[in-house]
N, C-alpha and C. Protein backbone atom coordinates (compact mmCIF):
# COMPACT_ATOMS: atom_id res chain seq x y z
N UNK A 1 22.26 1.24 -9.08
CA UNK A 1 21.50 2.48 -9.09
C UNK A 1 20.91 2.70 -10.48
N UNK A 2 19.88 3.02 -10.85
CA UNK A 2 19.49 3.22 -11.68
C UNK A 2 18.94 4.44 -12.21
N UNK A 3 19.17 5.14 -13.23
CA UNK A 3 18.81 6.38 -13.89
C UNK A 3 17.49 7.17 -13.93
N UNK A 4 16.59 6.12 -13.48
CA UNK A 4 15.23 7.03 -13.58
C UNK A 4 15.10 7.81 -12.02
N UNK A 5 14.72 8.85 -12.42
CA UNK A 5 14.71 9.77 -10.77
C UNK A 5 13.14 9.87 -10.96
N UNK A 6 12.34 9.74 -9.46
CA UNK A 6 11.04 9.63 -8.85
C UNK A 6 10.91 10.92 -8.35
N UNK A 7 9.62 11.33 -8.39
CA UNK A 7 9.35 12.45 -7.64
C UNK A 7 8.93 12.20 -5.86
N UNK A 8 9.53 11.51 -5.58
CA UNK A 8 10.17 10.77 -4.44
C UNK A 8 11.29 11.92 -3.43
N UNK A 9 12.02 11.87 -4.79
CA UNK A 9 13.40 12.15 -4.06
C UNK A 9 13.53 14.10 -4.68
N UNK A 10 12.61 14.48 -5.51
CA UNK A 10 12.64 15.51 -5.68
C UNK A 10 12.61 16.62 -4.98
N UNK A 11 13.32 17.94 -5.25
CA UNK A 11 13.35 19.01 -4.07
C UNK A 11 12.18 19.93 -4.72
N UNK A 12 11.20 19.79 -5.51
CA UNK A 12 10.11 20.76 -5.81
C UNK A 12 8.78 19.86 -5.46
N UNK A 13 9.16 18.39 -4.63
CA UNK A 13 8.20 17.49 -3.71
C UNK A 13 7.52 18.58 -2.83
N UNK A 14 6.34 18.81 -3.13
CA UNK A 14 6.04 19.72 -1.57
C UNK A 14 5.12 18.98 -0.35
N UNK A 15 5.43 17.45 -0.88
CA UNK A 15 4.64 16.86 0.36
C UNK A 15 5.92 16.61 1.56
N UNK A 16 4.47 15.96 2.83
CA UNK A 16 5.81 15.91 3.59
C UNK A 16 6.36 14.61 4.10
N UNK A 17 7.22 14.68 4.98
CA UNK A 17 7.92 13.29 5.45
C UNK A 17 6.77 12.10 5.54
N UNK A 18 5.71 12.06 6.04
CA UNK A 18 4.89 11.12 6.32
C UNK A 18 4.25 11.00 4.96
N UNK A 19 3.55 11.66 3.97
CA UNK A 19 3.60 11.42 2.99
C UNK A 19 3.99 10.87 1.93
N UNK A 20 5.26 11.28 1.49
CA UNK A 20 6.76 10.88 1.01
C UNK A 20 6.95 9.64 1.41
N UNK A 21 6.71 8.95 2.84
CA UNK A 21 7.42 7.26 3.58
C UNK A 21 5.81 6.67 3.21
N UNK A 22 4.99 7.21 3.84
CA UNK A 22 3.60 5.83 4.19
C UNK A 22 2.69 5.76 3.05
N UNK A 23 2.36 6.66 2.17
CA UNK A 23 1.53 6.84 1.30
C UNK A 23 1.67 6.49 -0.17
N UNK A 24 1.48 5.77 -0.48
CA UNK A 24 1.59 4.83 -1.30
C UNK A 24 1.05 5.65 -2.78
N UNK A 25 0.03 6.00 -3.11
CA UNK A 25 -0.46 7.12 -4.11
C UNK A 25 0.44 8.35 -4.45
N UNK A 26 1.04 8.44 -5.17
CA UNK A 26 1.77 10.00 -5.58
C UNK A 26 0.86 11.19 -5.91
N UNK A 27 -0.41 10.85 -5.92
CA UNK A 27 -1.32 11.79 -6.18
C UNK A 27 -1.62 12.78 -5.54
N UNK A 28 -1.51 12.55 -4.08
CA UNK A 28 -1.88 13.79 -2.91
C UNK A 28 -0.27 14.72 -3.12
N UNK A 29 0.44 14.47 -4.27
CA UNK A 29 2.13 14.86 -3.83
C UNK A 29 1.89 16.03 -4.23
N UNK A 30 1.85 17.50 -3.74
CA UNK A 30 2.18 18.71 -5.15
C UNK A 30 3.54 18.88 -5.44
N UNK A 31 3.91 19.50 -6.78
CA UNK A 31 5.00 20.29 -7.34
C UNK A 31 4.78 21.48 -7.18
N UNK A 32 5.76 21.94 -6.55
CA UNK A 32 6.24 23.58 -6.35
C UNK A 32 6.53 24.07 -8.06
N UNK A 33 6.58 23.39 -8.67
CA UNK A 33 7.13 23.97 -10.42
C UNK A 33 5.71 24.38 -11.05
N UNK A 34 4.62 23.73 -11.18
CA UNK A 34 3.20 24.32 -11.31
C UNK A 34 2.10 24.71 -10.46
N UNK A 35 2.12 26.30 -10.22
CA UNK A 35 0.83 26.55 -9.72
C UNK A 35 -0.13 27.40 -10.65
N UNK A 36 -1.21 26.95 -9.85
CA UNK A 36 -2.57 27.57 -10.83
C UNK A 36 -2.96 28.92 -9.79
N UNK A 37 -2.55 29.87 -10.09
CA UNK A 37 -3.26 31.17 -9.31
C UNK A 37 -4.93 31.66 -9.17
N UNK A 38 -5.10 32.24 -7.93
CA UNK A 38 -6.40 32.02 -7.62
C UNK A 38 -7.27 32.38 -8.49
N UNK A 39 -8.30 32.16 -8.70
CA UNK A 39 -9.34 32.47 -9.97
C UNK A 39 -10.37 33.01 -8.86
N UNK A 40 -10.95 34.51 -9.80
CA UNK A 40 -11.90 34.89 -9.16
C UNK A 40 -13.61 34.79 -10.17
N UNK A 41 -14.47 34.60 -9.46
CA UNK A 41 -15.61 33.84 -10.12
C UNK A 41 -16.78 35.41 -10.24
N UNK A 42 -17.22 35.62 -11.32
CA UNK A 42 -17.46 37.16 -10.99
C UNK A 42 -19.56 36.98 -10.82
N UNK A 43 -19.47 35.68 -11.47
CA UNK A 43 -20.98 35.74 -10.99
C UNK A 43 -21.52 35.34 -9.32
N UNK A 44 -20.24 34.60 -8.51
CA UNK A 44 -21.25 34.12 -7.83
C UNK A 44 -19.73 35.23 -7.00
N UNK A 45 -18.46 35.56 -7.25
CA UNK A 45 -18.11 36.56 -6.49
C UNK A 45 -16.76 36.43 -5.72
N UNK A 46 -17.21 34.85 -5.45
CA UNK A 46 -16.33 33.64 -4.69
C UNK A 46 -14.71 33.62 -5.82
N UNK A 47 -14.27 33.61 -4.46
CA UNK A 47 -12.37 33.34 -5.24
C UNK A 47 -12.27 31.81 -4.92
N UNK A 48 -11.49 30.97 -5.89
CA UNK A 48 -11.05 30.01 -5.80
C UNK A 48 -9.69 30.18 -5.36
N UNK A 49 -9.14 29.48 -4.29
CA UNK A 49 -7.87 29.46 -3.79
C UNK A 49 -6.69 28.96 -4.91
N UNK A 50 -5.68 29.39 -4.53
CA UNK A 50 -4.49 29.25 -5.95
C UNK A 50 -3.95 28.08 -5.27
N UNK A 51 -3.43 26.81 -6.41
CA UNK A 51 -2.82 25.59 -5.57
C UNK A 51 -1.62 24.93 -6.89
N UNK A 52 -1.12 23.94 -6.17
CA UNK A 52 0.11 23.47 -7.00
C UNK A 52 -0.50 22.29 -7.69
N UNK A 53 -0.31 21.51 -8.51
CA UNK A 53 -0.67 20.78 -9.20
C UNK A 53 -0.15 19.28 -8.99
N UNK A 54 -1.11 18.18 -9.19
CA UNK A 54 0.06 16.98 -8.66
C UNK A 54 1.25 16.69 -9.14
N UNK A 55 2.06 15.87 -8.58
CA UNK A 55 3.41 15.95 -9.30
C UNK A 55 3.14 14.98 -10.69
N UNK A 56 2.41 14.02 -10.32
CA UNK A 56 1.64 12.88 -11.44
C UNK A 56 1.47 14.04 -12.39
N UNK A 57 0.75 15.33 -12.62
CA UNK A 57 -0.11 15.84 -14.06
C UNK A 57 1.55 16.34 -13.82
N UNK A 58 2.24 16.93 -13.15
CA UNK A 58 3.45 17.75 -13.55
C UNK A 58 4.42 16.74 -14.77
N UNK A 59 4.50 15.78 -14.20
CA UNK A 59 4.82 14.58 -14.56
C UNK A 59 4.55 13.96 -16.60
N UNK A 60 3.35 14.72 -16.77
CA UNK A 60 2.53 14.28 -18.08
C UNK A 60 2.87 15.66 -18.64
N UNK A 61 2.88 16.71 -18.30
CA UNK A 61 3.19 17.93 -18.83
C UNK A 61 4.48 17.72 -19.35
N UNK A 62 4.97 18.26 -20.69
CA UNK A 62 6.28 18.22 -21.41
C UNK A 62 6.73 19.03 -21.22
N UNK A 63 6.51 20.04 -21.20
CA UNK A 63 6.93 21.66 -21.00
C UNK A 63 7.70 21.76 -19.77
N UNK A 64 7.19 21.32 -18.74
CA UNK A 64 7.47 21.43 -17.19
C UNK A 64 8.55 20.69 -16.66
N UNK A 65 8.25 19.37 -16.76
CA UNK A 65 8.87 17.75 -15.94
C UNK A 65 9.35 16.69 -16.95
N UNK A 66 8.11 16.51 -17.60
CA UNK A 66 8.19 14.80 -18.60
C UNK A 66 8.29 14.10 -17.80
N UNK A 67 8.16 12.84 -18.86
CA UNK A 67 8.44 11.60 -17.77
C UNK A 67 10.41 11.56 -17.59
N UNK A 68 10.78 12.10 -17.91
CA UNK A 68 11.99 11.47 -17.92
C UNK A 68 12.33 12.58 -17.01
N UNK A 69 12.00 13.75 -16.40
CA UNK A 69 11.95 14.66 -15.59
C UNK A 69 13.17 15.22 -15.68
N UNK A 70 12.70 15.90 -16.33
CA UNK A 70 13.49 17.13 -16.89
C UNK A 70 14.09 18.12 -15.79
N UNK A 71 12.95 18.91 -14.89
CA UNK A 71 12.90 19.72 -13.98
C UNK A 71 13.56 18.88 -12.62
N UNK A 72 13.98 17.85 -12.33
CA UNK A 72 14.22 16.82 -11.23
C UNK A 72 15.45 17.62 -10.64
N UNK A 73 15.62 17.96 -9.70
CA UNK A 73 16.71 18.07 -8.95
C UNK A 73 16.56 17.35 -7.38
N UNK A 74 17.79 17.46 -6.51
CA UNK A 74 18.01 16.36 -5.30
C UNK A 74 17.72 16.88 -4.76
N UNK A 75 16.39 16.09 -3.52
CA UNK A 75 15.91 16.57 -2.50
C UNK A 75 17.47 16.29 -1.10
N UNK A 76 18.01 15.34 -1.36
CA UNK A 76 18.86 14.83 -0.59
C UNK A 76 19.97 14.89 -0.99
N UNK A 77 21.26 14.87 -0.12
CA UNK A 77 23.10 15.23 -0.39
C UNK A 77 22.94 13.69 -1.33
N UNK A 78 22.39 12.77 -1.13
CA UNK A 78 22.63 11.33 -1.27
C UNK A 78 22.29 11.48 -3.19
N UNK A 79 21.55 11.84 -3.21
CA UNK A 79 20.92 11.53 -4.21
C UNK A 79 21.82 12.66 -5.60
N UNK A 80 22.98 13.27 -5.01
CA UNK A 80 23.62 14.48 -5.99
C UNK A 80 24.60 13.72 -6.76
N UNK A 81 24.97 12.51 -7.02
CA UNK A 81 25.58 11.89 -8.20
C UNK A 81 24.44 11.74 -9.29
N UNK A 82 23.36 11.35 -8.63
CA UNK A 82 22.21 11.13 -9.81
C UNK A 82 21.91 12.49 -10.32
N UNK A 83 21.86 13.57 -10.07
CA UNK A 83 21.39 14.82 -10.54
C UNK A 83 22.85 15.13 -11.30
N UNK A 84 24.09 14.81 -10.87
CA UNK A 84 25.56 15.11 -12.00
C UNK A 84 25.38 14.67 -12.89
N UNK A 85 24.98 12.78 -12.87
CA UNK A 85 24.88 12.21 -13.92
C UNK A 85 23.87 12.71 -15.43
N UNK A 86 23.37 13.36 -14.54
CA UNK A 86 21.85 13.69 -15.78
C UNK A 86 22.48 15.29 -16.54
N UNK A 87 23.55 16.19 -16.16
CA UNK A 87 23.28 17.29 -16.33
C UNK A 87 23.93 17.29 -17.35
C-alpha cells in the first residue's frame, strides 16, 4: 500500500460511480472543498451559475489540498488505515 492518497478515493470527490471507474481524465472530477459562488454580470444582467472547481486545480491550490492532499479524507471504510496513517 502506498502513502499517496488520489482524489479517487476521496469523500469531497463529487463525481460519480461511473465517472470515478470508466473515465480516465480527473478533470470532469469536482471538489466539494472549492466553490466559486454565482457571479452576477451587471452589464449584460446575466448571473453566472456558482460551481465547484476541478479536483486537478483543487489539487495545485496550497491553501486547500496540495499535492500531498492535505484536505484528503476516506471516501470508503477500506481506505480508513490510510487516512490514520496520515493524521
Amino acid at each position: 500500500m502506498t502513502d499517496a492518497v488520489t482524489c479517487k478515493t476521496c469523500r469531497h470527490n463529487r463525481a460519480n460511480w461511473m465517472e470515478r471507474t470508466f473515465n480516465v481524465s480527473t478533470w470532469s472530477w469536482q471538489c466539494s472543498l472549492d466553490y466559486n459562488p454565482p457571479e452576477y454580470d451587471p452589464v449584460t444582467g446575466a448571473t453566472r451559475p456558482g460551481r465547484h472547481e476541478s479536483c486537478n486545480v483543487v489539487r495545485v491550490k496550497e491553501k486547500i489540498c496540495g499535492k500531498d492532499g492535505k484536505a484528503w479524507e476516506p471516501c470508503y471504510k477500506r481506505d480508513l488505515f490510510a487516512y490514520l496513517k496520515r493524521i
